[in-house]
C-alpha atoms as a PDB file:
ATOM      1  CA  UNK A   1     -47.908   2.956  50.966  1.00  0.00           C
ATOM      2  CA  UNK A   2     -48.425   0.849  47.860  1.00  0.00           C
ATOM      3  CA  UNK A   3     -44.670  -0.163  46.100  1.00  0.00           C
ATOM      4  CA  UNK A   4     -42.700   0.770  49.558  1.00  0.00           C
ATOM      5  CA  UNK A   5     -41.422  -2.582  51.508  1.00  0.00           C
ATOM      6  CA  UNK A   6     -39.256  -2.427  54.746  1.00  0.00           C
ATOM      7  CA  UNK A   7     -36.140  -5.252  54.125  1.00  0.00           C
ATOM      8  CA  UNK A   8     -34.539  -5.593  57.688  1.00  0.00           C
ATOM      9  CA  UNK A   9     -30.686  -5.754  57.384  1.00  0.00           C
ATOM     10  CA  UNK A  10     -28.405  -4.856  60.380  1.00  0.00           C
ATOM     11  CA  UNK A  11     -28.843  -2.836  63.047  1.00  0.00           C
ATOM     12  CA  UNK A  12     -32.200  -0.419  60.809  1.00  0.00           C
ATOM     13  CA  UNK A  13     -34.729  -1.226  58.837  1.00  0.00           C
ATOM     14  CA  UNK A  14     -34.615   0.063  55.259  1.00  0.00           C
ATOM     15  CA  UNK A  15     -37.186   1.515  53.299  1.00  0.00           C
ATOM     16  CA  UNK A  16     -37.251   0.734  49.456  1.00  0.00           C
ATOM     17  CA  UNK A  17     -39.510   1.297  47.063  1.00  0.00           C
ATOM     18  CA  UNK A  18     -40.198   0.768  43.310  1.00  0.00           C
ATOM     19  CA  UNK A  19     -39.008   3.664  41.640  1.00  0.00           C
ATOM     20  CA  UNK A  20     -37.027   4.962  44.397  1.00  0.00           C
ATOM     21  CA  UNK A  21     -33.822   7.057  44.646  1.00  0.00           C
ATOM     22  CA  UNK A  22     -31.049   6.173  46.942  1.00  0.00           C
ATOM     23  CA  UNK A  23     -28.153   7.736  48.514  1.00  0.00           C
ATOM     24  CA  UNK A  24     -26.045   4.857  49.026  1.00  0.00           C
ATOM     25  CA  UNK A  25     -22.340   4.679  51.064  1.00  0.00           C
ATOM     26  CA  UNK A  26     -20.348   1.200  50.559  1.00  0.00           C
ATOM     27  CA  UNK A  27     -16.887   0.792  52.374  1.00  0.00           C
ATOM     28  CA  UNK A  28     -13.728  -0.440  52.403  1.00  0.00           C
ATOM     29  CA  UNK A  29     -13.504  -3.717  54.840  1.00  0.00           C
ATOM     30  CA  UNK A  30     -10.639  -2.008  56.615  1.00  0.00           C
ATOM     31  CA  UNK A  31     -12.619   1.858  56.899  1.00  0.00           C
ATOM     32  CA  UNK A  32     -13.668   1.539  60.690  1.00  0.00           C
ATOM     33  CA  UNK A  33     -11.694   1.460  63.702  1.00  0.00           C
ATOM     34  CA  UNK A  34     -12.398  -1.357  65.925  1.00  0.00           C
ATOM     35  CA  UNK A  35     -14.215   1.465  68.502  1.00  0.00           C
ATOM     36  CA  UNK A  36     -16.794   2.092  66.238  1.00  0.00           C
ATOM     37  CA  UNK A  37     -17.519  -1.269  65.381  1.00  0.00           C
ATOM     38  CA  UNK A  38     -17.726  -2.608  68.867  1.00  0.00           C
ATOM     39  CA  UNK A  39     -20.338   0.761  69.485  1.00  0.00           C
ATOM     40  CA  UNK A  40     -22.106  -0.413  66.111  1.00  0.00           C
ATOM     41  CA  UNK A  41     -22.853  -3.896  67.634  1.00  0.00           C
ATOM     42  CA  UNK A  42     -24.262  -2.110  71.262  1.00  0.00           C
ATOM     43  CA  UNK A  43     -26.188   0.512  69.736  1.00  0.00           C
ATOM     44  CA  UNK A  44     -24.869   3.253  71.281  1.00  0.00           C
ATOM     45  CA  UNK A  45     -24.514   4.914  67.825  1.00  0.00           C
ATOM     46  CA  UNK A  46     -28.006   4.935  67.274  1.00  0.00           C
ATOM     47  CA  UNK A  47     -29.422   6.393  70.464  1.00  0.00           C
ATOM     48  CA  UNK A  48     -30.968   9.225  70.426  1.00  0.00           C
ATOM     49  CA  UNK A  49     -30.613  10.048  67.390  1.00  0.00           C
ATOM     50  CA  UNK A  50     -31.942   6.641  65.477  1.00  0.00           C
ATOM     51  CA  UNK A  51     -30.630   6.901  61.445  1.00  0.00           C
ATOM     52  CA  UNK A  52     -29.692   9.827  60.467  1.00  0.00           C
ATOM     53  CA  UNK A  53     -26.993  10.318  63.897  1.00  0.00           C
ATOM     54  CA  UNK A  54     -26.335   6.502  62.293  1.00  0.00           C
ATOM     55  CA  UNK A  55     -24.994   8.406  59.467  1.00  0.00           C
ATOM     56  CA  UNK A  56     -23.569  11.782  60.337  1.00  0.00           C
ATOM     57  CA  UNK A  57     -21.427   9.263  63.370  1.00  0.00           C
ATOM     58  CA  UNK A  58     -20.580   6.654  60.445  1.00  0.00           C
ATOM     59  CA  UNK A  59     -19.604   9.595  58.368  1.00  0.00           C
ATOM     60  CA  UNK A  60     -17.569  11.345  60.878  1.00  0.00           C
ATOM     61  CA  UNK A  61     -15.358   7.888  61.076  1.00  0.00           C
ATOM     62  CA  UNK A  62     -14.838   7.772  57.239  1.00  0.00           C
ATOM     63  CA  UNK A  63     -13.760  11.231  56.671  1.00  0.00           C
ATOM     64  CA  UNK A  64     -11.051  10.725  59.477  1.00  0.00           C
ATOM     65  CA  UNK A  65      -9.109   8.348  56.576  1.00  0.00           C
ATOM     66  CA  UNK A  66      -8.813   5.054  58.627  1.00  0.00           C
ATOM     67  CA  UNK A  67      -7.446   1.890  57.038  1.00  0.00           C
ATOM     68  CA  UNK A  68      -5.239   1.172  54.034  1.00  0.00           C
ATOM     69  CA  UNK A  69      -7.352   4.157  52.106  1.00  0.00           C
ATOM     70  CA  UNK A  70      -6.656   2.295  48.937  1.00  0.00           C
ATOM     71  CA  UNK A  71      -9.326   4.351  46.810  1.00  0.00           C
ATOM     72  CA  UNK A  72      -6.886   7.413  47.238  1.00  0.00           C
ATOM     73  CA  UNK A  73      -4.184   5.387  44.023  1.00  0.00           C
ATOM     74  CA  UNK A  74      -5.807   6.724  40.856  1.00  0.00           C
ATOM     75  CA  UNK A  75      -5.749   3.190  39.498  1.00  0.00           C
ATOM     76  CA  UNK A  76      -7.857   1.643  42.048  1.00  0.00           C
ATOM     77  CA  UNK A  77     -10.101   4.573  42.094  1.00  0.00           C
ATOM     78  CA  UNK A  78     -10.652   4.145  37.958  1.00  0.00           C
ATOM     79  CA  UNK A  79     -11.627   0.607  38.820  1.00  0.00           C
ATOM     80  CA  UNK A  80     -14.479   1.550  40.517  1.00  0.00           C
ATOM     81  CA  UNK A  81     -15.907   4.986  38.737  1.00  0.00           C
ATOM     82  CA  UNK A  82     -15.448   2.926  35.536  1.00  0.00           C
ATOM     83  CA  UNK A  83     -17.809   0.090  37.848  1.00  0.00           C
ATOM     84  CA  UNK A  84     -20.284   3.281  38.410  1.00  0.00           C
ATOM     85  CA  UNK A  85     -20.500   4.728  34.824  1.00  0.00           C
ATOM     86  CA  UNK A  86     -20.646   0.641  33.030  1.00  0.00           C
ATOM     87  CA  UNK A  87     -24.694   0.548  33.352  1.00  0.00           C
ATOM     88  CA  UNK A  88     -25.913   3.985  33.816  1.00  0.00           C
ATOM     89  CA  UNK A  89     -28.967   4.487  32.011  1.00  0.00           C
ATOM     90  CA  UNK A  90     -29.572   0.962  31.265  1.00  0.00           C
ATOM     91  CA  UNK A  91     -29.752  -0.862  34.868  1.00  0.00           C
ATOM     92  CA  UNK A  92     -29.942   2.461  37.135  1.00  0.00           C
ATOM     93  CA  UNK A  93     -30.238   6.888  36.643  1.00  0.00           C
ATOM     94  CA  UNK A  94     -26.833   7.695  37.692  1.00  0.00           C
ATOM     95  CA  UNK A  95     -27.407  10.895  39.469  1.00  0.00           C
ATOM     96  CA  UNK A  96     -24.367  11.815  41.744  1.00  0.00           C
ATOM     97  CA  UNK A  97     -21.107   9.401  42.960  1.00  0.00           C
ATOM     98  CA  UNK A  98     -17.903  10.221  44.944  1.00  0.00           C
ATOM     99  CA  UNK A  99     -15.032   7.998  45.539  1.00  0.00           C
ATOM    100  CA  UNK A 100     -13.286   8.951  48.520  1.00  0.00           C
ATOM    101  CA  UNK A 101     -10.053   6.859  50.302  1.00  0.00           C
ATOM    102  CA  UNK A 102     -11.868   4.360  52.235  1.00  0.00           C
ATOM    103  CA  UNK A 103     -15.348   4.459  51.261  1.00  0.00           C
ATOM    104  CA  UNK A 104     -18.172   5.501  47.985  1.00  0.00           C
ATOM    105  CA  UNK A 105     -21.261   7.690  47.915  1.00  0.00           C
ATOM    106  CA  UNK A 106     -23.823   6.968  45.074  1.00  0.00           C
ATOM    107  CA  UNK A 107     -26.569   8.892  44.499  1.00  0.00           C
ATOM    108  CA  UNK A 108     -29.152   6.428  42.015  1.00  0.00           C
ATOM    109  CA  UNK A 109     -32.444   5.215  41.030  1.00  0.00           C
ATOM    110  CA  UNK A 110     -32.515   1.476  40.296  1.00  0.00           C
ATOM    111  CA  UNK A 111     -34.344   0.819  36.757  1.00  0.00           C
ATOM    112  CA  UNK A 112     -36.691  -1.795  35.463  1.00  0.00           C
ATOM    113  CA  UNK A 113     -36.263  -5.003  37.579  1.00  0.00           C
ATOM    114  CA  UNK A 114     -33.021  -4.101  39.071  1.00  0.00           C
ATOM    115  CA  UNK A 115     -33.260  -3.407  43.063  1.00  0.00           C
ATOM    116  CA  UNK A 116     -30.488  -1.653  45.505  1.00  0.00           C
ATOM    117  CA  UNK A 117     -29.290  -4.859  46.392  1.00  0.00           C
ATOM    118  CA  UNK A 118     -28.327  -6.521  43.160  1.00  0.00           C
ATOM    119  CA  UNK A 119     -26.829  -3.524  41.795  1.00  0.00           C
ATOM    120  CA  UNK A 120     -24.157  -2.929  45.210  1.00  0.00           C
ATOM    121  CA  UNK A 121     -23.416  -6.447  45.388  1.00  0.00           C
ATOM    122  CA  UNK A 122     -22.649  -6.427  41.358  1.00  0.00           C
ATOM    123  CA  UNK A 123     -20.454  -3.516  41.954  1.00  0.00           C
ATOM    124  CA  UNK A 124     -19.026  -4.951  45.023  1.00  0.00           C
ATOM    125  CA  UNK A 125     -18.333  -7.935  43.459  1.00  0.00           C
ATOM    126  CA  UNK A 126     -17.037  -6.556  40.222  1.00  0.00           C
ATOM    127  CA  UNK A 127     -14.320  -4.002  41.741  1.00  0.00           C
ATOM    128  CA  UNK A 128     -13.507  -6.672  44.933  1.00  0.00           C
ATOM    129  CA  UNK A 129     -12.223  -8.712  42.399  1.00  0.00           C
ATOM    130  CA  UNK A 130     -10.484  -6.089  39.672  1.00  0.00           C
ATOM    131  CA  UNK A 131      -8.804  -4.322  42.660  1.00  0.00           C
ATOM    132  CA  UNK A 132      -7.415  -7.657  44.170  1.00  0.00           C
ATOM    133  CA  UNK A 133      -5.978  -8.872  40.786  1.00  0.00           C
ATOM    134  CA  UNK A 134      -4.347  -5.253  40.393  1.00  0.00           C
ATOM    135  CA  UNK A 135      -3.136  -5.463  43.897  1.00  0.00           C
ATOM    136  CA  UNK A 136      -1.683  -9.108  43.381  1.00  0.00           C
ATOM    137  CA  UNK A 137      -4.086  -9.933  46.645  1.00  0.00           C
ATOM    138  CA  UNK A 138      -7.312 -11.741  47.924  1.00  0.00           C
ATOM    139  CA  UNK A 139      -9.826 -11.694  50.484  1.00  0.00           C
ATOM    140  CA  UNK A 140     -12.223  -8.963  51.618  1.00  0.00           C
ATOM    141  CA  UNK A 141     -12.224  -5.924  50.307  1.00  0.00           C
ATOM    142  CA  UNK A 142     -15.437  -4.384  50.721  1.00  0.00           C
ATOM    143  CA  UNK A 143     -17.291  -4.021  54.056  1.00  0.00           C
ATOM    144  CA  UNK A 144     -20.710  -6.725  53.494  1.00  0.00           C
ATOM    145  CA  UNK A 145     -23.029  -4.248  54.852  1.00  0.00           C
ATOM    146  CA  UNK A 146     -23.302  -0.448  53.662  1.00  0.00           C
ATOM    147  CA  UNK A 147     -25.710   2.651  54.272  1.00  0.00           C
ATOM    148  CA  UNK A 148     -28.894   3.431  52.245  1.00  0.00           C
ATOM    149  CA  UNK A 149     -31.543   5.864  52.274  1.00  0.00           C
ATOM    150  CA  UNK A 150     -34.117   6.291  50.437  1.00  0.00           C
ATOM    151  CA  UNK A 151     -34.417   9.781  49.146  1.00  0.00           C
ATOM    152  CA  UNK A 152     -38.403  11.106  50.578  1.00  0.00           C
ATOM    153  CA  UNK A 153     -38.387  14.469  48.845  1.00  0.00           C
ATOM    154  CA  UNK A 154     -36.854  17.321  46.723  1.00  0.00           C
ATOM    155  CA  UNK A 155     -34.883  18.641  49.445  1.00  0.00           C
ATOM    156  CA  UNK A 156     -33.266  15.330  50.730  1.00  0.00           C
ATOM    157  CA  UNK A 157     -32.367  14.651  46.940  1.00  0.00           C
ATOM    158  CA  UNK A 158     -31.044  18.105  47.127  1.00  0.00           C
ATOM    159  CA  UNK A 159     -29.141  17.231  50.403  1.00  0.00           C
ATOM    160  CA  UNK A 160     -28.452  14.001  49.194  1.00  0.00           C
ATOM    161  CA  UNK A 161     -26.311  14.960  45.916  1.00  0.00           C
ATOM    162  CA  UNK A 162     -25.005  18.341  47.540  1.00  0.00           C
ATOM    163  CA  UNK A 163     -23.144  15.779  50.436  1.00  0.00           C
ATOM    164  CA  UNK A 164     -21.849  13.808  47.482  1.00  0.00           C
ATOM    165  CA  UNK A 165     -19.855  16.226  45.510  1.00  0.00           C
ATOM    166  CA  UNK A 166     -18.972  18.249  48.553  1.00  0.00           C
ATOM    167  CA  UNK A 167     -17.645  15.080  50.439  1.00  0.00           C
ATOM    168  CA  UNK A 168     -13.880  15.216  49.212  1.00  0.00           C
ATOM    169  CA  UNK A 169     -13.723  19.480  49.822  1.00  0.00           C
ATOM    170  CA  UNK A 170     -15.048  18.962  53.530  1.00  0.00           C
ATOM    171  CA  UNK A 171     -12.814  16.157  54.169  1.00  0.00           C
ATOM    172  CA  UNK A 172      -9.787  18.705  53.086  1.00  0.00           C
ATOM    173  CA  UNK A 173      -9.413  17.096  49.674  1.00  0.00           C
ATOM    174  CA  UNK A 174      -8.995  19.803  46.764  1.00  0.00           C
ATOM    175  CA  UNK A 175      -9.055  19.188  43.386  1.00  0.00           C
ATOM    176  CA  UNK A 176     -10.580  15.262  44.281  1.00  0.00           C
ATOM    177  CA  UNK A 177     -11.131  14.433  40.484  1.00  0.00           C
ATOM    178  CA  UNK A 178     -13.326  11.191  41.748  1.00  0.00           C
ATOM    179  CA  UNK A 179     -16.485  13.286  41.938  1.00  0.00           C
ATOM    180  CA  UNK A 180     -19.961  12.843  39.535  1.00  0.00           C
ATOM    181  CA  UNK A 181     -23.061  15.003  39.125  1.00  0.00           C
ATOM    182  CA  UNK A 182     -25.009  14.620  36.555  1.00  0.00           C
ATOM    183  CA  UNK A 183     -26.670  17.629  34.094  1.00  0.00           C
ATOM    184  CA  UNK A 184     -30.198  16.080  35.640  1.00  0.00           C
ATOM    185  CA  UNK A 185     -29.266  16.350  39.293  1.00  0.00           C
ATOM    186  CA  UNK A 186     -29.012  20.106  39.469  1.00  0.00           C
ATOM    187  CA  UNK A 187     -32.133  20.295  37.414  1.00  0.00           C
ATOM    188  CA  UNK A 188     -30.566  19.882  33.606  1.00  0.00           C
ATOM    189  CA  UNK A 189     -32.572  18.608  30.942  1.00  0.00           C
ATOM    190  CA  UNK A 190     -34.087  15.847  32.293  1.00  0.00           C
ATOM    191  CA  UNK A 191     -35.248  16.873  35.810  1.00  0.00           C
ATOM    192  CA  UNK A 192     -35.746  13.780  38.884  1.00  0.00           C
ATOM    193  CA  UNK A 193     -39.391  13.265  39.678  1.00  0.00           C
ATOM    194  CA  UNK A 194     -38.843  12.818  42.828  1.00  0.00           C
ATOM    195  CA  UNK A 195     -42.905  12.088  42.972  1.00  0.00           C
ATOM    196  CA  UNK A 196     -41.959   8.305  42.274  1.00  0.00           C
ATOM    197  CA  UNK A 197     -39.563   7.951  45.079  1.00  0.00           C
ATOM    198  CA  UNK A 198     -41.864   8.048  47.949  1.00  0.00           C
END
C-alpha cells in the first residue's frame, strides 16, 4: 500500500506508515528475566503464535514486576509522563499512555515529519538521562529495543487504548495515578480517523 514501509528491527518486521497510530511499549533495561531473554534470542516466543503471542508472552513478563521497578517512586514516574505530555500536539496526537514499574505503554500518532523512531529514542534519551541524575547514577536505563504496532483499524485502536489504561488494574495496581486517555480516544471532540492509519 502506498505510505506503508516494513523497517526490519529485531526478531519482526514492523509496519509503519505515514499517518499511522501506534501502540508502543518501551522498558526498563533491567524488566526481563534472563529466561525470557535467552527464549527471545531462539524464537521460541514467537512460534506459533508470530506477533501478537510476541506480545501477550512479553506482557505476561512485565506485569510479573521484575527488576529494580524504578517507575513505581512518584518522582521517577513524573520524569517520564512530564517526557509524554512535553510535545503532544505539536510533534505527535497523544492518545493514551501508562507508566507502569518496569516498563511504558503509549498509545500515539507521530505528526508532520516526526516518525516512531525519533520520537522513542528522544524520550528515551530525555528521561535515561533525568532519571540517572535524580538517581545520582549512569549507564543503561532503558531496554534499546521496544514493541510497536501499528494500529490497522477501529477496533485495535479500541483494544489498543482499552490495554493502556487497564494495564495498572490487571496487574493488581489500584488507584495507579500514572494513567492517560485522552477526551479524543473514547470518541471526544476530536474523533481518530483511523482511515489514515492503514
Amino acid at each position: 500500500m502506498p505510505g506503508n514501509r516494513i523497517r526490519n528491527r529485531g526478531y519482526l518486521p514492523h509496519w509503519e506508515s505515514e499517518g499511522g497510530i501506534y501502540f508502543v511499549t518501551f522498558r526498563l533495561a533491567d524488566s526481563l528475566p534472563q529466561s525470557a531473554i535467552s527464549e527471545l534470542r531462539q524464537g521460541e516466543l514467537v512460534k506459533p503464535k508470530g506477533e501478537q503471542g510476541l506480545a501477550r508472552k512479553l506482557e505476561d513478563f512485565l506485569d510479573q514486576g521484575v527488576g529494580a521497578c524504578i517507575l513505581r517512586e512518584p518522582r521517577i514516574a513524573e520524569i517520564v509522563a512530564s517526557a509524554l505530555r512535553k510535545f503532544d500536539c505539536s510533534r505527535y496526537r497523544m492518545l493514551a499512555w501508562c507508566i507502569m514499574p518496569n516498563h511504558v505503554h503509549v498509545v500515539f500518532q507521530p505528526l508532520g515529519e516526526y516518525e516512531l523512531a525519533g520520537i522513542l529514542h528522544a524520550w528515551k534519551s530525555f528521561t535515561g538521562v533525568e532519571i540517572n541524575r535524580y538517581l545520582s547514577r549512569s549507564g543503561l536505563l532503558w531496554q534499546k529495543e521496544y514493541y510497536d504496532h501499528l494500529i490497522r483499524d477501529g477496533a485495535q485502536l479500541r483494544r489498543a487504548i482499552r490495554y493502556t489504561t487497564e494495564n495498572p488494574l490487571k496487574a493488581g495496581m489500584k488507584n495507579w495515578p500514572y494513567v492517560y486517555a485522552s477526551a479524543e480516544a473514547f470518541g471526544g471532540p476530536a474523533k481518530v480517523d483511523i482511515s489514515k492509519s492503514y
